[in-house]
C-alpha atoms as a PDB file:
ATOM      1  CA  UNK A   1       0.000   0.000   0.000  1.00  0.00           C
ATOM      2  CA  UNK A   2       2.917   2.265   1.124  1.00  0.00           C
ATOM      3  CA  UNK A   3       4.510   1.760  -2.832  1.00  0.00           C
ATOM      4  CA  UNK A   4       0.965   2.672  -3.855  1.00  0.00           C
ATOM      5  CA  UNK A   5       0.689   5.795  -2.366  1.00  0.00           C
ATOM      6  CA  UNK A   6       4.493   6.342  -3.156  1.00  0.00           C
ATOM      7  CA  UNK A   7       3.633   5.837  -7.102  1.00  0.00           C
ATOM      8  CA  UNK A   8       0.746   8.188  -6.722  1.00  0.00           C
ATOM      9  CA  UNK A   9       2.334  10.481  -5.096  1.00  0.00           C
ATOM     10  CA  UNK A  10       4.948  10.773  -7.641  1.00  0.00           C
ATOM     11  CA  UNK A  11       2.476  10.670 -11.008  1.00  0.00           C
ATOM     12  CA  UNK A  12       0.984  13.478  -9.153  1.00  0.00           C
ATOM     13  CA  UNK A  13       4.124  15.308  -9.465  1.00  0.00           C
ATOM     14  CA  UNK A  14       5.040  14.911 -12.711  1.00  0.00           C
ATOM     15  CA  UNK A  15       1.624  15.882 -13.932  1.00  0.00           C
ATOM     16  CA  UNK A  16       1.998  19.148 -11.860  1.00  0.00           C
ATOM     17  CA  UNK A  17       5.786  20.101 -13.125  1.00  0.00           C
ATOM     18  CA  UNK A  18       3.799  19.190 -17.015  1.00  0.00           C
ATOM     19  CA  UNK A  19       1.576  21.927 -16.403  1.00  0.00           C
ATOM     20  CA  UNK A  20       3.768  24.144 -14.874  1.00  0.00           C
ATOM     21  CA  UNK A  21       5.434  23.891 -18.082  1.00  0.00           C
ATOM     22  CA  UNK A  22       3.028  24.076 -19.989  1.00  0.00           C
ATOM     23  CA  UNK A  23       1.846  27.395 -18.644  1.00  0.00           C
ATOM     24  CA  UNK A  24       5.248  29.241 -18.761  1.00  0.00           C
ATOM     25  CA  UNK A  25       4.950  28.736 -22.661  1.00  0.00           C
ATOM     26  CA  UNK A  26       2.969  31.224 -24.542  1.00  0.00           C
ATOM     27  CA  UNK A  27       0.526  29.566 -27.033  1.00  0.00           C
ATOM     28  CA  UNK A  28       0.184  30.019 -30.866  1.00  0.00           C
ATOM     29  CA  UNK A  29      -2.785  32.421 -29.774  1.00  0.00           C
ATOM     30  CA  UNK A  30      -1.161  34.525 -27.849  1.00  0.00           C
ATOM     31  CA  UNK A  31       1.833  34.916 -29.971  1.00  0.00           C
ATOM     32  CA  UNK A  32      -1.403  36.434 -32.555  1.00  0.00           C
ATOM     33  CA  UNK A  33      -2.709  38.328 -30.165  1.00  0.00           C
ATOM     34  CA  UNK A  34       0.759  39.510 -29.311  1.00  0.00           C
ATOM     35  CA  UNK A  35       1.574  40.866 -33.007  1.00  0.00           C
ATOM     36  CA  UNK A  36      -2.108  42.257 -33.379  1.00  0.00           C
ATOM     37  CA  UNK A  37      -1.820  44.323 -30.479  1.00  0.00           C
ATOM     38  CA  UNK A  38       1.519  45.043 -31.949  1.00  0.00           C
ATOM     39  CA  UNK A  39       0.410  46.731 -34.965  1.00  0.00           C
ATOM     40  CA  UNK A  40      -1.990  48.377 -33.175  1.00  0.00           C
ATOM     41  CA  UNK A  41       0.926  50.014 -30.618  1.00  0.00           C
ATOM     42  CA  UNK A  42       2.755  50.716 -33.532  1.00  0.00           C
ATOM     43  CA  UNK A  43      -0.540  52.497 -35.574  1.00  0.00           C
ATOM     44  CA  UNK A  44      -1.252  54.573 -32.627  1.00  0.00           C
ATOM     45  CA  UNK A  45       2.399  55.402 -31.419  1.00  0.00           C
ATOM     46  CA  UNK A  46       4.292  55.329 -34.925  1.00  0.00           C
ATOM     47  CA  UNK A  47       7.366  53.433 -36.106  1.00  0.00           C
ATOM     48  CA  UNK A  48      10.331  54.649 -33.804  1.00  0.00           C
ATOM     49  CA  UNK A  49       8.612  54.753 -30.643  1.00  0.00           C
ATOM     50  CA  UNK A  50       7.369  51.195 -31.586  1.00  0.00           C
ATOM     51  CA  UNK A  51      10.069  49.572 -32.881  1.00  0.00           C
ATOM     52  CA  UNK A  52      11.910  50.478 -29.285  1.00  0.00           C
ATOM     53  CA  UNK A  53       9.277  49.302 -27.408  1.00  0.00           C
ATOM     54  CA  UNK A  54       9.025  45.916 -29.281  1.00  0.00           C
ATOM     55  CA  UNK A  55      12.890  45.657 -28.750  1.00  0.00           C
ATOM     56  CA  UNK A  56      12.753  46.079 -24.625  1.00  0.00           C
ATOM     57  CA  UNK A  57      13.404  42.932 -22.494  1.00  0.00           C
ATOM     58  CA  UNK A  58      11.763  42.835 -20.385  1.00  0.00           C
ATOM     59  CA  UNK A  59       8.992  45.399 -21.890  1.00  0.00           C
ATOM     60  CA  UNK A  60       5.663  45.641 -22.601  1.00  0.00           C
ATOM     61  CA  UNK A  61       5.821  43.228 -25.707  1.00  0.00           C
ATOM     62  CA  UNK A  62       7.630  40.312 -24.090  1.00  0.00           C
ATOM     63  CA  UNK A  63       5.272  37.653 -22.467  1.00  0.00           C
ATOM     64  CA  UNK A  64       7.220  34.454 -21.297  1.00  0.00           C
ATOM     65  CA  UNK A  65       8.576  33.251 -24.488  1.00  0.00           C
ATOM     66  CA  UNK A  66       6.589  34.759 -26.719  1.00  0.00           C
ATOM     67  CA  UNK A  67       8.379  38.519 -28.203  1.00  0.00           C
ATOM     68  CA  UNK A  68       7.591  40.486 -31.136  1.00  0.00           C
ATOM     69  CA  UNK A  69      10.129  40.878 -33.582  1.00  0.00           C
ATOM     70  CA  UNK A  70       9.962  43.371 -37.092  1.00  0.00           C
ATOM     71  CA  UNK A  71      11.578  43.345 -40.837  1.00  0.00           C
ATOM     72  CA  UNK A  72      12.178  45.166 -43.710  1.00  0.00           C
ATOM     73  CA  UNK A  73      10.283  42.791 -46.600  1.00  0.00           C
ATOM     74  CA  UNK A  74      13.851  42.771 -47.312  1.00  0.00           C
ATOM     75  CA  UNK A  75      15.105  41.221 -44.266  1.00  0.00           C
ATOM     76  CA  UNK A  76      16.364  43.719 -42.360  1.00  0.00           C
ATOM     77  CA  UNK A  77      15.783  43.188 -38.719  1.00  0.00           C
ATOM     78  CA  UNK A  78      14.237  46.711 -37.087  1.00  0.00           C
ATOM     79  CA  UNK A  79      13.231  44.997 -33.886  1.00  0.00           C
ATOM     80  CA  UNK A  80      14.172  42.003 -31.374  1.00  0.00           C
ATOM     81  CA  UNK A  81      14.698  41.502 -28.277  1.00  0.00           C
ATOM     82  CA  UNK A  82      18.479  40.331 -29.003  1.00  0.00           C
ATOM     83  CA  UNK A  83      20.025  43.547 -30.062  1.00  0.00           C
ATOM     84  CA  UNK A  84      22.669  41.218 -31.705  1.00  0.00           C
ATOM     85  CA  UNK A  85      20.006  40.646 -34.389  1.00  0.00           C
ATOM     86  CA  UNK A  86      18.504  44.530 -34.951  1.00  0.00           C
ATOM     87  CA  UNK A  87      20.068  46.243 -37.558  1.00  0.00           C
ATOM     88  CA  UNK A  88      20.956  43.359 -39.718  1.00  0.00           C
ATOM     89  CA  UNK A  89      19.742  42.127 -42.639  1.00  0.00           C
ATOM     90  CA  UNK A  90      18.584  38.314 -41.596  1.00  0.00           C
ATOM     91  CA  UNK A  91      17.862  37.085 -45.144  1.00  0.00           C
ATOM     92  CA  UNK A  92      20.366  34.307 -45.307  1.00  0.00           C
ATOM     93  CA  UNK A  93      19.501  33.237 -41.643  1.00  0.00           C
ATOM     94  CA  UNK A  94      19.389  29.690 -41.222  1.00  0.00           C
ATOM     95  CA  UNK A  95      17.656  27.570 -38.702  1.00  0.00           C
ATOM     96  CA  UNK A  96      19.317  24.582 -36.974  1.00  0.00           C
ATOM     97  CA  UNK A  97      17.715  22.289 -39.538  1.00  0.00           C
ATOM     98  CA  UNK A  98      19.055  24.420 -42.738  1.00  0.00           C
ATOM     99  CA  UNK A  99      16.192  26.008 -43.461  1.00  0.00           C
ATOM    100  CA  UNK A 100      16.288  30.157 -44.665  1.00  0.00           C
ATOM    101  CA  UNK A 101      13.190  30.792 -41.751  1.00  0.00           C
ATOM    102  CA  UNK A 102      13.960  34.676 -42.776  1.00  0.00           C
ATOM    103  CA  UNK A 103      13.226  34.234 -46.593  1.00  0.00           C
ATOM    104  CA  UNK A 104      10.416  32.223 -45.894  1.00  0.00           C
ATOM    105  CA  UNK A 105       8.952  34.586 -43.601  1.00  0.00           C
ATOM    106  CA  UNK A 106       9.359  37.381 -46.143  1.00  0.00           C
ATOM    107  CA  UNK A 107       7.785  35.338 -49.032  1.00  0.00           C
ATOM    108  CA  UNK A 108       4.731  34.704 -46.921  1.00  0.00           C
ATOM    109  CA  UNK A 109       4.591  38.493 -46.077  1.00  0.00           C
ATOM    110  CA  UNK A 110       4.664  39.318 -49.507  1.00  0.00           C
ATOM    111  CA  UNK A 111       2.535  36.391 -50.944  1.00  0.00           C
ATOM    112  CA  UNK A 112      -0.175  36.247 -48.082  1.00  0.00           C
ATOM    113  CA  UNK A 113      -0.229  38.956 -46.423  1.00  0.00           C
ATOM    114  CA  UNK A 114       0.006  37.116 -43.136  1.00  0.00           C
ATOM    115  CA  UNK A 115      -0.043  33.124 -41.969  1.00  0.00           C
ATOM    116  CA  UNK A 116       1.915  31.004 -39.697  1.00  0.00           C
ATOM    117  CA  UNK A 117       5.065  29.266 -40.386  1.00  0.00           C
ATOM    118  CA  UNK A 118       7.341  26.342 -38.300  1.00  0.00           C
ATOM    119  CA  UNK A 119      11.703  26.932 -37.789  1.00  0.00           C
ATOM    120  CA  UNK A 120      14.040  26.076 -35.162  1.00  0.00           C
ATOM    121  CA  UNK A 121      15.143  28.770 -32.986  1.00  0.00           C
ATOM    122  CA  UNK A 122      16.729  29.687 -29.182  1.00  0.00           C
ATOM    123  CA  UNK A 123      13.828  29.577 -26.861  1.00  0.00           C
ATOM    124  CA  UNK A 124      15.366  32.337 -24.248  1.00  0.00           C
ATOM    125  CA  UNK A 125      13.323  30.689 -21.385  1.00  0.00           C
ATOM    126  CA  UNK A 126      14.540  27.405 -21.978  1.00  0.00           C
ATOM    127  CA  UNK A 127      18.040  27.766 -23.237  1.00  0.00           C
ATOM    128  CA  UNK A 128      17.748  25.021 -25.887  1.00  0.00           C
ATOM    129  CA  UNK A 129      16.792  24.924 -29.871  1.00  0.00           C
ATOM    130  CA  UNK A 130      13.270  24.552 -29.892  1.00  0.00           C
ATOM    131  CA  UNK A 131      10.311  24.130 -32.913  1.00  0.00           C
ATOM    132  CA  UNK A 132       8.885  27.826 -33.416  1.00  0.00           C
ATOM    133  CA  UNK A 133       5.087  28.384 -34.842  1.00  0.00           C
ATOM    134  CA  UNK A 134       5.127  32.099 -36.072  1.00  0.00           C
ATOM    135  CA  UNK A 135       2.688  34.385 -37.246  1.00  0.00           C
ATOM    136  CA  UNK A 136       3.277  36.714 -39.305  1.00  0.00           C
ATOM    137  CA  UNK A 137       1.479  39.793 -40.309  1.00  0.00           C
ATOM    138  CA  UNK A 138       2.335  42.887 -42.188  1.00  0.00           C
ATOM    139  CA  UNK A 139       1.528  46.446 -42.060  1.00  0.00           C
ATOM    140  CA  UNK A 140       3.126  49.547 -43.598  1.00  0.00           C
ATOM    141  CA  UNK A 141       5.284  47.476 -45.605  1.00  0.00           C
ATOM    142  CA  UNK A 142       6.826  45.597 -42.400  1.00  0.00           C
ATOM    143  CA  UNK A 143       6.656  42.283 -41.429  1.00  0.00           C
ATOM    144  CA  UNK A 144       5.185  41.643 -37.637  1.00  0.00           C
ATOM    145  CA  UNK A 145       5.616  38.247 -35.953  1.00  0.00           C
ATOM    146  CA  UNK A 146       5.737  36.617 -32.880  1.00  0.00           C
ATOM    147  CA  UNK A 147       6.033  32.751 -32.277  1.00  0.00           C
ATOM    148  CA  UNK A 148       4.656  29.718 -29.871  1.00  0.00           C
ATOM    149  CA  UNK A 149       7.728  27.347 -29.245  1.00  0.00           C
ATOM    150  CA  UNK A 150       7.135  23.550 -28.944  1.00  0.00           C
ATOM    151  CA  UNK A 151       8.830  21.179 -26.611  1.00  0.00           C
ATOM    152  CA  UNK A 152      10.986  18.770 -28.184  1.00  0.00           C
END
């Protein structure tokens, strides 16, 4: 009975540290949300006041994982949370897997308008390479995103 209890016990605990997980990830609806209420910030409050807030971390567009980031259609990188990566073009920007996650996020700007799309990236919570959902969306000829990583 004791070895019962002990097993419960312990299932009990691994469901808990699942959720806490869980909830210290931001969702693929909040990373929408996230670069809707973006463009709206940046409609209301124009490009340079924007652009820094979207680049402050901690700041008023960071939520857990989930950060907004903005590019020229051309790649250029005009706001992130890693100043490492503002101010430089990203086109050839590969993920972990090869892929060019900048070009394709351009072409989708330019093709769709807005949409999701899937690349490996550093999750800054977790400190590993991690499956990123994006979503993209543009306005004034700049693309907005924001992505949901998975667990691996």
């Amino acid at each position: 009975m004791k070895q019962l209890l002990t097993l419960i016990a312990c299932l009990a605990m691994g469901l808990v540290s699942i959720r806490a997980d869980a909830a210290d990830r931001g969702t693929e609806a909040e990373a929408e949300a996230l670069v809707k209420r973006a463009i709206v910030y940046y409609q209301k409050q124009g490009k340079q006041k924007a652009l820094e807030e979207f680049s402050k971390s901690p700041g008023p567009f960071v939520d857990r994982d989930l950060y907004v980031t903005v590019l020229t259609m051309e790649g250029d990188s005009l706001a992130h949370i890693n100043p490492k990566m503002r101010g430089r073009n990203m086109m050839e920007f590969r993920d972990s897997d090869g892929k060019y996650a900048i070009k394709e996020r351009t072409q989708l700007a330019q093709t769709q308008g807005k949409g999701w799309h899937e690349f490996k990236f550093f999750n800054p919570m977790t400190k590993k390479v991690e499956t990123k959902r994006n979503y993209v969306d543009t306005y004034d000829n700049l693309v907005f995103s924001a992505g949901a990583f998975r667990p691996e």
